[in-house]
Protein backbone atom coordinates (compact mmCIF):
# COMPACT_ATOMS: atom_id res chain seq x y z
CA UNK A 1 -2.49 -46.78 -139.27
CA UNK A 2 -3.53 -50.11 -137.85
CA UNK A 3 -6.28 -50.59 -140.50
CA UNK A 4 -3.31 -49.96 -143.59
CA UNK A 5 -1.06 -52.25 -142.25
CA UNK A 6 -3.80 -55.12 -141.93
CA UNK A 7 -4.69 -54.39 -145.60
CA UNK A 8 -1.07 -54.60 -146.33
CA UNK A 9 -0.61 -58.04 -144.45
CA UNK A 10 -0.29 -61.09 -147.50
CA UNK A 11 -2.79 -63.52 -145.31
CA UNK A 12 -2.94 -65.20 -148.90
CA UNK A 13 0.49 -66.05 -148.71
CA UNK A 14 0.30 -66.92 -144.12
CA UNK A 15 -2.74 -69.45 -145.22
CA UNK A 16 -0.21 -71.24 -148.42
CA UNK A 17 2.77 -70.96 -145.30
CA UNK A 18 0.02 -73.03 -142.76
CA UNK A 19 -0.85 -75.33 -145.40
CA UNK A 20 2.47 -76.63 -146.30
CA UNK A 21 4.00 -76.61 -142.77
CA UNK A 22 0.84 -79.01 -142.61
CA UNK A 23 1.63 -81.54 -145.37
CA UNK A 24 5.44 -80.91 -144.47
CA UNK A 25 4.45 -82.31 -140.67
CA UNK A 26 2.46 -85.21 -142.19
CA UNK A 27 5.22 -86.10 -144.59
CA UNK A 28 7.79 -85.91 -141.63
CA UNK A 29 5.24 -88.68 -139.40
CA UNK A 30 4.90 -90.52 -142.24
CA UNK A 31 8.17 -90.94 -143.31
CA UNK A 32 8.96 -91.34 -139.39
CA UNK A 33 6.16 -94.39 -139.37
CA UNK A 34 7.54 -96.26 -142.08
CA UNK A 35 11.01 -96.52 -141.32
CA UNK A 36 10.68 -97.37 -137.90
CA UNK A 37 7.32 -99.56 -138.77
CA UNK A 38 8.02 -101.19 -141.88
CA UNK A 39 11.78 -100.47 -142.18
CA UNK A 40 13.15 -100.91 -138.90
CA UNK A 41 15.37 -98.12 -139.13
CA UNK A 42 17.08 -97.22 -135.56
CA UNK A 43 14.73 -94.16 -134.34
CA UNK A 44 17.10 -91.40 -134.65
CA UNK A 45 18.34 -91.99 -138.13
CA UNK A 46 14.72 -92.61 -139.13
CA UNK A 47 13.59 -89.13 -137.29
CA UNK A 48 17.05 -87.40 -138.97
CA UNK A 49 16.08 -88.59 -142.83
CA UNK A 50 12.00 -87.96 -142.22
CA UNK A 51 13.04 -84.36 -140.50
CA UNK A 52 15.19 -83.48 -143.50
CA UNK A 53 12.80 -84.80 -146.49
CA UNK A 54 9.98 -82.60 -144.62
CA UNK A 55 12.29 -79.58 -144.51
CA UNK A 56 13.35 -80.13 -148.04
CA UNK A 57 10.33 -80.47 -148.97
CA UNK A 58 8.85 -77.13 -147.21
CA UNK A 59 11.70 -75.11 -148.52
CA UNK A 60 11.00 -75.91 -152.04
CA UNK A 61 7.15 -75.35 -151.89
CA UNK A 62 7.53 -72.13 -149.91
CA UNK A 63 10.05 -70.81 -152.36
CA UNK A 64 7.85 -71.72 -155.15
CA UNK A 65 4.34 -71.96 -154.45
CA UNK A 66 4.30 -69.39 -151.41
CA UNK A 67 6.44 -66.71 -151.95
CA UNK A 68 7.06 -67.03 -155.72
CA UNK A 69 11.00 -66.52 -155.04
CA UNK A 70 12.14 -67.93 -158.05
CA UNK A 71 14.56 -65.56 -159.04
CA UNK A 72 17.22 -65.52 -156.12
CA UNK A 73 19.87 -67.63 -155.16
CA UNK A 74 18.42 -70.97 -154.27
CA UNK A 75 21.78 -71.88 -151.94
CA UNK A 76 21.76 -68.31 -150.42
CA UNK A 77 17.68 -68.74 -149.69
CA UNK A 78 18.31 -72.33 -148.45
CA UNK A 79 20.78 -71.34 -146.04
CA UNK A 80 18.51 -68.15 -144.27
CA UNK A 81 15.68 -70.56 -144.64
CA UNK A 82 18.03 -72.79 -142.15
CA UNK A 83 18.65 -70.62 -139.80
CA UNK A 84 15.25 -68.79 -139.35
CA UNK A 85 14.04 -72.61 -138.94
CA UNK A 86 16.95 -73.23 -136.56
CA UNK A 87 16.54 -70.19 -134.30
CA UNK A 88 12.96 -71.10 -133.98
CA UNK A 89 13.38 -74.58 -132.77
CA UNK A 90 15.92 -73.43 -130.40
CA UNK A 91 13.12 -70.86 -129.23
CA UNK A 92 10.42 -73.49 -129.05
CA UNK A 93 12.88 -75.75 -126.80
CA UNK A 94 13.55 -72.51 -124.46
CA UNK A 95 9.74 -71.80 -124.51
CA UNK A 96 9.11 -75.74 -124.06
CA UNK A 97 11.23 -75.98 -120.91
CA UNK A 98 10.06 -72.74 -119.49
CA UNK A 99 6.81 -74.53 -119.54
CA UNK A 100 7.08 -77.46 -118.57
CA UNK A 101 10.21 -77.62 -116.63
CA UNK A 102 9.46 -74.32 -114.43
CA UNK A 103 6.07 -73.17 -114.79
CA UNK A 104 4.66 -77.44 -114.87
CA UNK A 105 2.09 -76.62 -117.49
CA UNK A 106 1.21 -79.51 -119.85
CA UNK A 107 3.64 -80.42 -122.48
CA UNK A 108 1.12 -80.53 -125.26
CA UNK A 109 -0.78 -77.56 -123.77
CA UNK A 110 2.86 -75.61 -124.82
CA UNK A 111 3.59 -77.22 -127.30
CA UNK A 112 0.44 -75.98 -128.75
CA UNK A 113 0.80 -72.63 -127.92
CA UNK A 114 4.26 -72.56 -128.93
CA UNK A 115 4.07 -73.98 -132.22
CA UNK A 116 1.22 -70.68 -132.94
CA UNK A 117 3.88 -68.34 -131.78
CA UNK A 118 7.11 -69.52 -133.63
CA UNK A 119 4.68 -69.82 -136.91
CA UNK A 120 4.25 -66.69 -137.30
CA UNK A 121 7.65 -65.90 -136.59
CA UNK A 122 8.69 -68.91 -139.12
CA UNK A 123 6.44 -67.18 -141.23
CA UNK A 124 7.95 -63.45 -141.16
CA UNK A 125 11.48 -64.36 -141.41
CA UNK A 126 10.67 -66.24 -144.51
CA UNK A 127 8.64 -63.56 -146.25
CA UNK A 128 10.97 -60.54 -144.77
CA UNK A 129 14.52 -62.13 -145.27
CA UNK A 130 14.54 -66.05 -146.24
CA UNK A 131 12.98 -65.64 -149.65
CA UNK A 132 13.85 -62.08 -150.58
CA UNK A 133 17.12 -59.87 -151.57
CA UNK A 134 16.14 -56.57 -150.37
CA UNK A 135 14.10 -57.31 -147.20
CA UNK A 136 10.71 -56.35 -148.60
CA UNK A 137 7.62 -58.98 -149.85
């Protein structure tokens, strides 16, 4: 039973999920850098525009590139692909303060470990829900 379901898993399509959350991170530092660098933009605007050109950004490569989910509603897909994103960065602040705050572990140390956890939970509410009609990949 184990063994079918790891042949069943798309690890293709978790490695194209890693690699864009990648560039999407870079594109959200560098877009962070240069308005605050070279633009002087007030931090918070600058981290509110760089956050939402990197979530753009991942939404439209997942939906193309990763899970081929051309043919649904792009609105309806944008908004689950919100709130999976949402719920898990509300999770990672829980998990964050739990950390830090009460068990004094090293911010990056949970971060880290954190950021592992809600990917693959990113990852399966995408393929299972985000980008699909009927639930199935």
């Amino acid at each position: 039973m184990f063994q079918n379901l790891l042949q069943q898993f798309p690890f293709r399509k978790l490695v194209k999920f890693v690699i864009t959350g990648g560039i999407a991170l870079s594109i959200d530092v560098g877009v962070y850098y240069f308005l605050t660098r070279c633009e002087d933009f007030y931090y918070l605007w600058a981290r509110t525009l760089s956050l939402s050109v990197a979530i753009v950004w991942s939404f439209l490569v997942n939906r193309f590139w990763t899970f081929h989910a051309t043919e649904g509603d792009i609105r309806w897909q944008a908004a689950k692909f919100i709130i999976v994103i949402g719920s898990t960065s509300l999770l990672t602040l829980a998990f964050m303060h739990i950390g830090v705050t009460i068990l004094n572990l090293h911010d990056f140390s949970v971060l880290f470990a954190v950021a592992v956890f809600t990917t693959l939970i990113n990852f399966s509410g995408h393929l299972l829900w985000s980008y699909t009609e009927k639930g199935r990949y």
